[in-house]
N, C-alpha and C. Protein backbone atom coordinates (compact mmCIF):
# COMPACT_ATOMS: atom_id res chain seq x y z
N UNK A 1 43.66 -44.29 -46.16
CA UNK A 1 43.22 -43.73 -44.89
C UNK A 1 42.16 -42.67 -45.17
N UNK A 2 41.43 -43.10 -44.02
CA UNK A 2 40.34 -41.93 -44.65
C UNK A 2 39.88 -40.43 -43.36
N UNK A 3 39.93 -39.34 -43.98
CA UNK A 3 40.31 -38.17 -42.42
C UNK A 3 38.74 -37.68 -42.59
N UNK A 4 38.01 -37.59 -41.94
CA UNK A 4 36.33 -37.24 -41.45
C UNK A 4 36.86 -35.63 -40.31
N UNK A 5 35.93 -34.89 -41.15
CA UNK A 5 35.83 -33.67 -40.14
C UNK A 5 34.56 -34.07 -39.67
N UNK A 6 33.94 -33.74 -38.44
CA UNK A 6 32.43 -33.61 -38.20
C UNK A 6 32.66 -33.48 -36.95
N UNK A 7 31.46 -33.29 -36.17
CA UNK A 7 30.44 -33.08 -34.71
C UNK A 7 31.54 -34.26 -34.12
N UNK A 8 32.07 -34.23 -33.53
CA UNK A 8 32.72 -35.20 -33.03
C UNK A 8 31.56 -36.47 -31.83
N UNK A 9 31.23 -35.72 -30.94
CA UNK A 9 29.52 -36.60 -30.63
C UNK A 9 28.99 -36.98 -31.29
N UNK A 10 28.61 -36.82 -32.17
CA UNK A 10 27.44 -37.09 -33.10
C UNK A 10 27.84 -38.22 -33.99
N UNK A 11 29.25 -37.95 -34.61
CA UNK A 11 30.33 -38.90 -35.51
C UNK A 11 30.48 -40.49 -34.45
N UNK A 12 30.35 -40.07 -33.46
CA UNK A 12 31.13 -41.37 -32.86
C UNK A 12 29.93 -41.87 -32.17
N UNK A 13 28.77 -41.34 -31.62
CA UNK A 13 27.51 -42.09 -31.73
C UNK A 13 27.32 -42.84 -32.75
N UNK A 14 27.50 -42.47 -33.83
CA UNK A 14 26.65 -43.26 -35.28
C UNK A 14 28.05 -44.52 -35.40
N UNK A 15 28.79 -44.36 -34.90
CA UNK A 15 29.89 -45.29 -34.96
C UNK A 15 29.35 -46.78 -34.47
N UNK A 16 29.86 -48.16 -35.38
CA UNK A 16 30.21 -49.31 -35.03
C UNK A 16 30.83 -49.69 -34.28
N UNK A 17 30.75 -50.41 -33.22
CA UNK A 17 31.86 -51.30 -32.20
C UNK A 17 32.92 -51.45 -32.72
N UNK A 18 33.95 -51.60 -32.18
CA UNK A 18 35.17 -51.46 -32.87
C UNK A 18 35.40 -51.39 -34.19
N UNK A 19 35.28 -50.10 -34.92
CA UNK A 19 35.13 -49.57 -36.10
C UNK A 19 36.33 -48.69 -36.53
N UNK A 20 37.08 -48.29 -35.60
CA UNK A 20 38.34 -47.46 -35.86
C UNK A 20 39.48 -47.40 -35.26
N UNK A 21 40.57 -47.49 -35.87
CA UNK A 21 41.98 -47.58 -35.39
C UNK A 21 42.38 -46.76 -34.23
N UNK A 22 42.17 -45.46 -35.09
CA UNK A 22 42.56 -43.69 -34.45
C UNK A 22 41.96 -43.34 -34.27
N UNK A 23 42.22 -42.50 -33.51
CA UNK A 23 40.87 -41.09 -33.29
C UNK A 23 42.00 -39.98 -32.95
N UNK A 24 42.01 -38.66 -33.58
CA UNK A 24 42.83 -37.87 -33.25
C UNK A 24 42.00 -36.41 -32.87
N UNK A 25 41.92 -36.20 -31.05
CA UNK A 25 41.35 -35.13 -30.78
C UNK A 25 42.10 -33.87 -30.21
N UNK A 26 42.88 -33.06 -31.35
CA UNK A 26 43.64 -32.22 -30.82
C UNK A 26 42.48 -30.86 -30.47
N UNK A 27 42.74 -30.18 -28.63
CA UNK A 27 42.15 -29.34 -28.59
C UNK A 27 40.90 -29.15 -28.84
N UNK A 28 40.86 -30.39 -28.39
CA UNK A 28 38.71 -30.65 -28.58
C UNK A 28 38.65 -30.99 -26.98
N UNK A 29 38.97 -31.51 -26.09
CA UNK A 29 38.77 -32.45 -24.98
C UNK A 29 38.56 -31.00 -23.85
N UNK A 30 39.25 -30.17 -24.20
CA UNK A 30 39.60 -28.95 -23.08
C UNK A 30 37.96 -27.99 -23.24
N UNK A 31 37.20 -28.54 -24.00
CA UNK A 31 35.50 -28.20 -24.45
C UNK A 31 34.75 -28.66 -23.56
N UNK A 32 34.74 -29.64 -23.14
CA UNK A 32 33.65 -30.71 -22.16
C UNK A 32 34.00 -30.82 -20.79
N UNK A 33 32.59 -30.85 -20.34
CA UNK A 33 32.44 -30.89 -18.95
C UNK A 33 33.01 -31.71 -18.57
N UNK A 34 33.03 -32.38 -17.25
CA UNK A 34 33.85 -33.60 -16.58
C UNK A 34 32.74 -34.95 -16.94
N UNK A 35 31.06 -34.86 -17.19
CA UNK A 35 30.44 -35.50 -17.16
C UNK A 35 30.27 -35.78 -19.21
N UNK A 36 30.30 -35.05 -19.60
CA UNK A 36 30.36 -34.78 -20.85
C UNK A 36 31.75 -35.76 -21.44
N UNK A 37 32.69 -35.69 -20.76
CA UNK A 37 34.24 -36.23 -21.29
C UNK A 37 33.94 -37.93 -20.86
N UNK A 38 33.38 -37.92 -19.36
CA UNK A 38 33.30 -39.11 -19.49
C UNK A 38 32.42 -40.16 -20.08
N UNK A 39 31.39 -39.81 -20.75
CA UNK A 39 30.22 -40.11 -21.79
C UNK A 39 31.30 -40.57 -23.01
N UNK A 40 32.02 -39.17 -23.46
CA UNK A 40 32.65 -39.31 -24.84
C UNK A 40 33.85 -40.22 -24.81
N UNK A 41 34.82 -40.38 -23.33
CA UNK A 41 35.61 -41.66 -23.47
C UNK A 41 34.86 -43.03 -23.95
N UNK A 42 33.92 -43.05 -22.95
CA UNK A 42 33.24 -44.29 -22.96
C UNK A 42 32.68 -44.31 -24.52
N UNK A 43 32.11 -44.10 -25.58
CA UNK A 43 32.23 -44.28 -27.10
C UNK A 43 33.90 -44.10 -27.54
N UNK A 44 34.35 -43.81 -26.98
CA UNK A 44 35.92 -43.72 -27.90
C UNK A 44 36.01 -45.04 -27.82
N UNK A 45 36.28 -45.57 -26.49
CA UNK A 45 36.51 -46.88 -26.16
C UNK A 45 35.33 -47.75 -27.06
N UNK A 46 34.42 -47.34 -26.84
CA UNK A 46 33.61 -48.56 -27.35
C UNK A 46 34.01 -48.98 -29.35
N UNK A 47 33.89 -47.34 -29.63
CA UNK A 47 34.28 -47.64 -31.20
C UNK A 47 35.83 -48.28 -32.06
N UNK A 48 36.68 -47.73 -30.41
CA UNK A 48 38.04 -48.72 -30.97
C UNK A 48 38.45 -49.77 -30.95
N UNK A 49 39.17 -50.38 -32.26
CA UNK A 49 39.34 -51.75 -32.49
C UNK A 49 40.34 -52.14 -30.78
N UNK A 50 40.81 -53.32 -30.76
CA UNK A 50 41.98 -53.71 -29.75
C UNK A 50 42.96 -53.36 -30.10
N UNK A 51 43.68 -52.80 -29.52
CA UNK A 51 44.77 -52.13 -29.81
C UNK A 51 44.83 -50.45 -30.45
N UNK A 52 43.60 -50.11 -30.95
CA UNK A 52 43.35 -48.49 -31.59
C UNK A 52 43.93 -47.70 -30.49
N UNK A 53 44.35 -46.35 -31.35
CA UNK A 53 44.88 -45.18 -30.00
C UNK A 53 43.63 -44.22 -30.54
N UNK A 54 43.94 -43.04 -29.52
CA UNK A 54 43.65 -41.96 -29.18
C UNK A 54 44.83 -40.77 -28.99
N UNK A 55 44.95 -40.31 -29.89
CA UNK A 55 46.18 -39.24 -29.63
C UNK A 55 45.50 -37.79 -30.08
N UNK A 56 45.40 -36.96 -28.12
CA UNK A 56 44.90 -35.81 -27.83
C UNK A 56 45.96 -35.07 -27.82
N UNK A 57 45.95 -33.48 -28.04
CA UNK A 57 46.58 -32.00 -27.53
C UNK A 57 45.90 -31.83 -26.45
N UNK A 58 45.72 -31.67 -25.60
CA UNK A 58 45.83 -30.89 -23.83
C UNK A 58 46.08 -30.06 -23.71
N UNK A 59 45.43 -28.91 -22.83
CA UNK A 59 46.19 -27.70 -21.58
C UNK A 59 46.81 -28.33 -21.03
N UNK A 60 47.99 -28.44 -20.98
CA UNK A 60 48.62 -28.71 -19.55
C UNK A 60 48.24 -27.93 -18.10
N UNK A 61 47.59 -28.42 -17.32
CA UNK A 61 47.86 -27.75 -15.95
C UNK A 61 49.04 -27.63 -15.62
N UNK A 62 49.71 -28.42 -15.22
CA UNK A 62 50.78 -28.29 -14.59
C UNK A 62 51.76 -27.42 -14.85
N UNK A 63 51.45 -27.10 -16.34
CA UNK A 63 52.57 -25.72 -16.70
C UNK A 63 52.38 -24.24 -15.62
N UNK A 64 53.73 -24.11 -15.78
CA UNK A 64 53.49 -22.56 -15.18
C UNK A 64 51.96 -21.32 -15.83
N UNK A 65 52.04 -22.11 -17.44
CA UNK A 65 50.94 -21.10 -18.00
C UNK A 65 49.51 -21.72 -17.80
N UNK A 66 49.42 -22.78 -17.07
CA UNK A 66 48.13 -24.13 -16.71
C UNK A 66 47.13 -22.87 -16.00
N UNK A 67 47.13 -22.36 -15.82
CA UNK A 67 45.61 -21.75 -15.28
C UNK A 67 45.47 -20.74 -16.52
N UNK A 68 46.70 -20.09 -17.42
CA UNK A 68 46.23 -19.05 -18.17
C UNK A 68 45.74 -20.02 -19.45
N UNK A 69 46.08 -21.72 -20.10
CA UNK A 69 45.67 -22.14 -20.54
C UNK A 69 44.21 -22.86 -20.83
N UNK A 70 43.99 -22.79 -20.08
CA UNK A 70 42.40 -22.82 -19.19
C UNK A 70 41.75 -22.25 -19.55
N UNK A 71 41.95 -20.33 -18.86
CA UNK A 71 41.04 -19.92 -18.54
C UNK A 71 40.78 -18.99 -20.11
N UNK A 72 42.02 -18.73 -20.54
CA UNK A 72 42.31 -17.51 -21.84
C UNK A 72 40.76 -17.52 -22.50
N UNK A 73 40.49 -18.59 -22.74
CA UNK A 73 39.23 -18.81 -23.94
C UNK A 73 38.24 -19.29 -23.35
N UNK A 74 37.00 -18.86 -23.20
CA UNK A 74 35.77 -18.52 -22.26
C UNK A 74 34.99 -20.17 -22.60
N UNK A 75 35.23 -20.57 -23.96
CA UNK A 75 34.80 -21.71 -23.84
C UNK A 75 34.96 -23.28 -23.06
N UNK A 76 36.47 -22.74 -22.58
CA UNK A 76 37.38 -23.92 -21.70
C UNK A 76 36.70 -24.40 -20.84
N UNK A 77 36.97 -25.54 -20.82
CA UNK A 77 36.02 -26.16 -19.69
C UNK A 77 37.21 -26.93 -18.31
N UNK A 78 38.40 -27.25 -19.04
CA UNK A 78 39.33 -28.03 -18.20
C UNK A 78 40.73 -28.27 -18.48
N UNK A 79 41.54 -28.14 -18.01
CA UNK A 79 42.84 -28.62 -18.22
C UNK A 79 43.26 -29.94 -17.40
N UNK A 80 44.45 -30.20 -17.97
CA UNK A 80 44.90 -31.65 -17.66
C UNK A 80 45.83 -31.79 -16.90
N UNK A 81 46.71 -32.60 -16.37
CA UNK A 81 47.81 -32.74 -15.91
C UNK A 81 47.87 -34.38 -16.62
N UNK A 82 49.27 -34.92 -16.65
CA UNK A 82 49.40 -36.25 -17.03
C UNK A 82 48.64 -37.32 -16.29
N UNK A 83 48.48 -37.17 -14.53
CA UNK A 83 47.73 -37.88 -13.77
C UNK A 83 46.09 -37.98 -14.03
N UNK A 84 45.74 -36.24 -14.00
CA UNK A 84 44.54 -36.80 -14.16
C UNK A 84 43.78 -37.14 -15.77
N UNK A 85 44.62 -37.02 -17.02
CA UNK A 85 44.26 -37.26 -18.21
C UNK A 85 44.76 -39.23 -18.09
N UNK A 86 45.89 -39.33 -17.75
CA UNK A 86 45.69 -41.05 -17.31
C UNK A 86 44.77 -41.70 -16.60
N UNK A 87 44.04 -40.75 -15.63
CA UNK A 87 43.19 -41.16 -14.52
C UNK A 87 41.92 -41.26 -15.90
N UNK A 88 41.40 -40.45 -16.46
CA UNK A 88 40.23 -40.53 -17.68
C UNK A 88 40.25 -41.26 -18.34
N UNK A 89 41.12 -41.85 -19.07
CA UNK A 89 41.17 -42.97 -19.83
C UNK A 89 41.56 -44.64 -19.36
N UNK A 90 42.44 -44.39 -18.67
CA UNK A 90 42.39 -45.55 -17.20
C UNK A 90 41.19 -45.97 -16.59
N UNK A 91 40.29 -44.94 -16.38
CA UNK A 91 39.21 -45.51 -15.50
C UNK A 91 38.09 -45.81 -16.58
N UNK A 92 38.31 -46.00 -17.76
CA UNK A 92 37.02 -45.99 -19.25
C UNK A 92 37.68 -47.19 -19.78
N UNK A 93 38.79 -47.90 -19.18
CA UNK A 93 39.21 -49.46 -19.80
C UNK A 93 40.65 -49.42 -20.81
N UNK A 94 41.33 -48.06 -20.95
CA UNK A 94 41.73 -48.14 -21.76
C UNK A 94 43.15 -49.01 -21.14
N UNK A 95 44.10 -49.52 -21.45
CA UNK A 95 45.01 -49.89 -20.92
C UNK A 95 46.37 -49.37 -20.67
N UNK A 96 46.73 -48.11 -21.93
CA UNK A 96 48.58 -47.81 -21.51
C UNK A 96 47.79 -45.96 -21.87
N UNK A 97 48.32 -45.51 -21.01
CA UNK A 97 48.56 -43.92 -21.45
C UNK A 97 49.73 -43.39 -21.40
N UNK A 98 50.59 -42.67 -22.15
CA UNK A 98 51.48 -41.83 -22.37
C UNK A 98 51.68 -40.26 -22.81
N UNK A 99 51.92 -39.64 -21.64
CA UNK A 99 52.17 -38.12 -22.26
C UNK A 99 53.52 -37.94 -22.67
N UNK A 100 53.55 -36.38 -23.45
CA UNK A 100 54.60 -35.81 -23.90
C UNK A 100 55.02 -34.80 -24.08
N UNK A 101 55.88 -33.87 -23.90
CA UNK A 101 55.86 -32.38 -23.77
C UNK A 101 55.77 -32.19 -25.07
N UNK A 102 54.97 -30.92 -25.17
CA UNK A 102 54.49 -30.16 -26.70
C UNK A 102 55.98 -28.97 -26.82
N UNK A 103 56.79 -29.67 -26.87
CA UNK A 103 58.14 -28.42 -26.90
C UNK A 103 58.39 -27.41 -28.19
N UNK A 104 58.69 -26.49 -28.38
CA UNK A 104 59.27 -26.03 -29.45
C UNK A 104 59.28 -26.44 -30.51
N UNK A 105 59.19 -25.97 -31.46
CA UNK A 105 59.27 -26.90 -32.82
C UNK A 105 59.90 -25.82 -33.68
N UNK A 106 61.39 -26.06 -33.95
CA UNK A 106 62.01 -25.17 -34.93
C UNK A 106 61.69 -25.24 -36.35
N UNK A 107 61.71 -24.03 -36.91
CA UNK A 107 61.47 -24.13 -38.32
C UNK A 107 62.07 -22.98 -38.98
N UNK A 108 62.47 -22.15 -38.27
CA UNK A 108 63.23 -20.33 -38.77
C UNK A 108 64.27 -20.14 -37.47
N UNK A 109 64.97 -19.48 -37.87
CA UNK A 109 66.30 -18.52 -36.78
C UNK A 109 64.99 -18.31 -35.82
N UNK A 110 64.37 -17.79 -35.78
CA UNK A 110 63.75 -17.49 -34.51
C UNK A 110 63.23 -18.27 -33.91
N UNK A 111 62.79 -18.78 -34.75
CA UNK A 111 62.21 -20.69 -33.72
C UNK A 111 63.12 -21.64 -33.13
N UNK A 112 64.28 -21.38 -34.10
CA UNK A 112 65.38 -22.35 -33.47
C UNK A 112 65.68 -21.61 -32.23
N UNK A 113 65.80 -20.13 -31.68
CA UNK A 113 66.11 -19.43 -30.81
C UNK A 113 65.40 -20.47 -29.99
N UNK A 114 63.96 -19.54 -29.99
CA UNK A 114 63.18 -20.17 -28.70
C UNK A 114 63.49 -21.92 -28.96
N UNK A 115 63.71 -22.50 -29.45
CA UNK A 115 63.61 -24.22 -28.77
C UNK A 115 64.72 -24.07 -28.18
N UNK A 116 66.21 -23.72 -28.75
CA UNK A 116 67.18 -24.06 -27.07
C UNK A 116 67.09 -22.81 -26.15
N UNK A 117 66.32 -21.42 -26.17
CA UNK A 117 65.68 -21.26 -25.06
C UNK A 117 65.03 -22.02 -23.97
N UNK A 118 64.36 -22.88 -24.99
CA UNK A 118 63.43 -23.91 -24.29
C UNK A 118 63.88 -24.77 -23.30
N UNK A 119 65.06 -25.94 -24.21
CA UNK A 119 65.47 -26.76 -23.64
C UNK A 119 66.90 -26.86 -22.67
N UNK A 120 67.48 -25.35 -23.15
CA UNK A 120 68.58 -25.13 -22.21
C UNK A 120 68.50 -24.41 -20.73
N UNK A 121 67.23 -23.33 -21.09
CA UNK A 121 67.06 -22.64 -19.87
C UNK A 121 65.81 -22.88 -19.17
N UNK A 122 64.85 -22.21 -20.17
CA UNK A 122 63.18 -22.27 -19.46
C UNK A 122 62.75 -23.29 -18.71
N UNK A 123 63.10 -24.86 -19.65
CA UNK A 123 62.78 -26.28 -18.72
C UNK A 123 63.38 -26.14 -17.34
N UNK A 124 64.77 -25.59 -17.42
CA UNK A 124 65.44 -26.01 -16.11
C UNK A 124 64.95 -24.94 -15.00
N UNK A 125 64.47 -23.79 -15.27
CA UNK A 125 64.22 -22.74 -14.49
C UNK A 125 62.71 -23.18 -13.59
N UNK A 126 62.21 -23.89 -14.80
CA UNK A 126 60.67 -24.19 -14.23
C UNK A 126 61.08 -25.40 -13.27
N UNK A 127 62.03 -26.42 -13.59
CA UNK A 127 62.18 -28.01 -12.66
C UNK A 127 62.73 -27.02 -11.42
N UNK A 128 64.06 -26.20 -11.45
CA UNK A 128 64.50 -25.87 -10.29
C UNK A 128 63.07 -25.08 -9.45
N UNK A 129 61.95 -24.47 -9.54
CA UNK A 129 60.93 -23.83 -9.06
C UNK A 129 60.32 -24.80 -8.46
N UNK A 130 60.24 -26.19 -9.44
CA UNK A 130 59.29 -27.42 -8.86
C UNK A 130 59.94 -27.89 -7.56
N UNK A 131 61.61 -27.77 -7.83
CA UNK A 131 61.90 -28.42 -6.81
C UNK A 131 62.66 -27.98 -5.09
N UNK A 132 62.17 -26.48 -5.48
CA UNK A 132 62.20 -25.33 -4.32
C UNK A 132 60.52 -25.81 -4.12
N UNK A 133 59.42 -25.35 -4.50
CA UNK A 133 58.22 -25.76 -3.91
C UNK A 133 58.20 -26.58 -3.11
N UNK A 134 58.07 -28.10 -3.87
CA UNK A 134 57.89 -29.29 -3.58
C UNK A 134 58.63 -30.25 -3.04
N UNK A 135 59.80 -29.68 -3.16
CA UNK A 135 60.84 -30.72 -2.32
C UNK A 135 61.49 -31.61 -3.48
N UNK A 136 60.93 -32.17 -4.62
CA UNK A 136 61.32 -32.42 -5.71
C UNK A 136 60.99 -32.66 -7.18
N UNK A 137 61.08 -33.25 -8.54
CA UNK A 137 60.67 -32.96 -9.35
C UNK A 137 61.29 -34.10 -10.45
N UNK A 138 60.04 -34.82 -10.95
CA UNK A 138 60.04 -35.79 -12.08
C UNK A 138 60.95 -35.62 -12.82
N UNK A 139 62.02 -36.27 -13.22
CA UNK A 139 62.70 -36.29 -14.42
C UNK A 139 61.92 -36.09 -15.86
N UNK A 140 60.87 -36.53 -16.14
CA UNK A 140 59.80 -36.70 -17.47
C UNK A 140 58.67 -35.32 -17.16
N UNK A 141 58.78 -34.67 -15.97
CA UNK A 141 57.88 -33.65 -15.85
C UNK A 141 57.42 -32.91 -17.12
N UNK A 142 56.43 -32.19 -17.17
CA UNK A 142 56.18 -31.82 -18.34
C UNK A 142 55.37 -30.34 -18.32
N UNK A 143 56.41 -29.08 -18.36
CA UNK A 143 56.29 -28.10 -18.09
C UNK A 143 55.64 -26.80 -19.46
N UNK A 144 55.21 -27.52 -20.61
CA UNK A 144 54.55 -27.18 -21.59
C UNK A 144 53.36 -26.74 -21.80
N UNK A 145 53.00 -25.74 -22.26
CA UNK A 145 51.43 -24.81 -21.98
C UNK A 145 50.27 -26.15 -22.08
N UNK A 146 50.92 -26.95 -23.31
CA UNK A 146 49.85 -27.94 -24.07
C UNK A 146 51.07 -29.50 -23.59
N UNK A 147 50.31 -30.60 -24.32
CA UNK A 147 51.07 -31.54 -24.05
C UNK A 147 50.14 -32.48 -25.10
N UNK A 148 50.63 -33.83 -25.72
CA UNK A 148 50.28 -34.74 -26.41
C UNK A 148 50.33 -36.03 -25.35
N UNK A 149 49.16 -36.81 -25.80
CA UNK A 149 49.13 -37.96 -25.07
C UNK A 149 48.54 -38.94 -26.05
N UNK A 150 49.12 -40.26 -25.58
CA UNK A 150 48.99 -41.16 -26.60
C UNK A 150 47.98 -42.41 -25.95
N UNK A 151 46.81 -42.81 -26.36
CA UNK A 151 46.66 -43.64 -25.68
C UNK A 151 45.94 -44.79 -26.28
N UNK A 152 45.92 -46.28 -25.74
CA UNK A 152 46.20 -47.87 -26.61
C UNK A 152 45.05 -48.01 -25.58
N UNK A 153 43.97 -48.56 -26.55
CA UNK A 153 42.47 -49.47 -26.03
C UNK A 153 43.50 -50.59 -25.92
């Protein structure tokens, strides 16, 4: 396997028609304009084989922290929600998208704290909020600053 740092535009211009499996853009996508992203789907798509993914990191909008994820870093251009990051790659040909909450990731006593912080209280505090707002609330919701999405040309 071979891992290429570079210009990510520039890398995937010089790219062959279906020339690559993967493409892994963590925390690059939340950079580009709305006109800019949809330029750069359209080469993702073009350079991946049938069947190649795309597996991005995201702002989550939808998190409670979705506007401070956004806005924190002056370079941000956009955050996501699962709808409209399916809606971007959906409408550029791709065929299956899947998100996933970016949860906790234990590794020390204190990390293990915060993950069943995470998953015992915080999740449920944020669904019960969704579902005082809104009247109700996704089982798969995804209430995480960031989020992973997986997605199959």
């Amino acid at each position: 396997m071979n891992v290429i740092l570079a210009d990510l535009v520039n890398y995937i211009n010089s790219l062959k028609n279906n020339s690559l499996d993967l493409l892994i853009v963590f925390d690059v996508l939340k950079h580009f304009t709305k006109n800019e992203l949809s330029d750069l789907i359209n080469e993702c798509y073009r350079v991946l084989n049938q069947g190649g993914k795309v597996i991005c990191h995201t702002p989550n909008a939808e998190s409670p922290f979705g506007f401070h994820m956004r806005e924190w870093d002056f370079t941000h251009e956009i955050a996501f929600t699962r709808e409209s990051i399916a809606q971007l790659f959906l409408s550029h040909g791709f065929r299956e998208v899947n998100s996933f909450e970016d949860e906790p990731i234990p590794h020390g006593i204190m990390s293990w704290g915060g993950f069943v912080l995470w998953k015992c209280f915080a999740r449920n505090v944020y669904r019960f909020f969704t579902i005082v707002s809104t009247g109700g609330c996704e089982r798969n919701a995804i209430f995480s600053r960031n989020f992973l999405t997986v997605v199959i040309k």
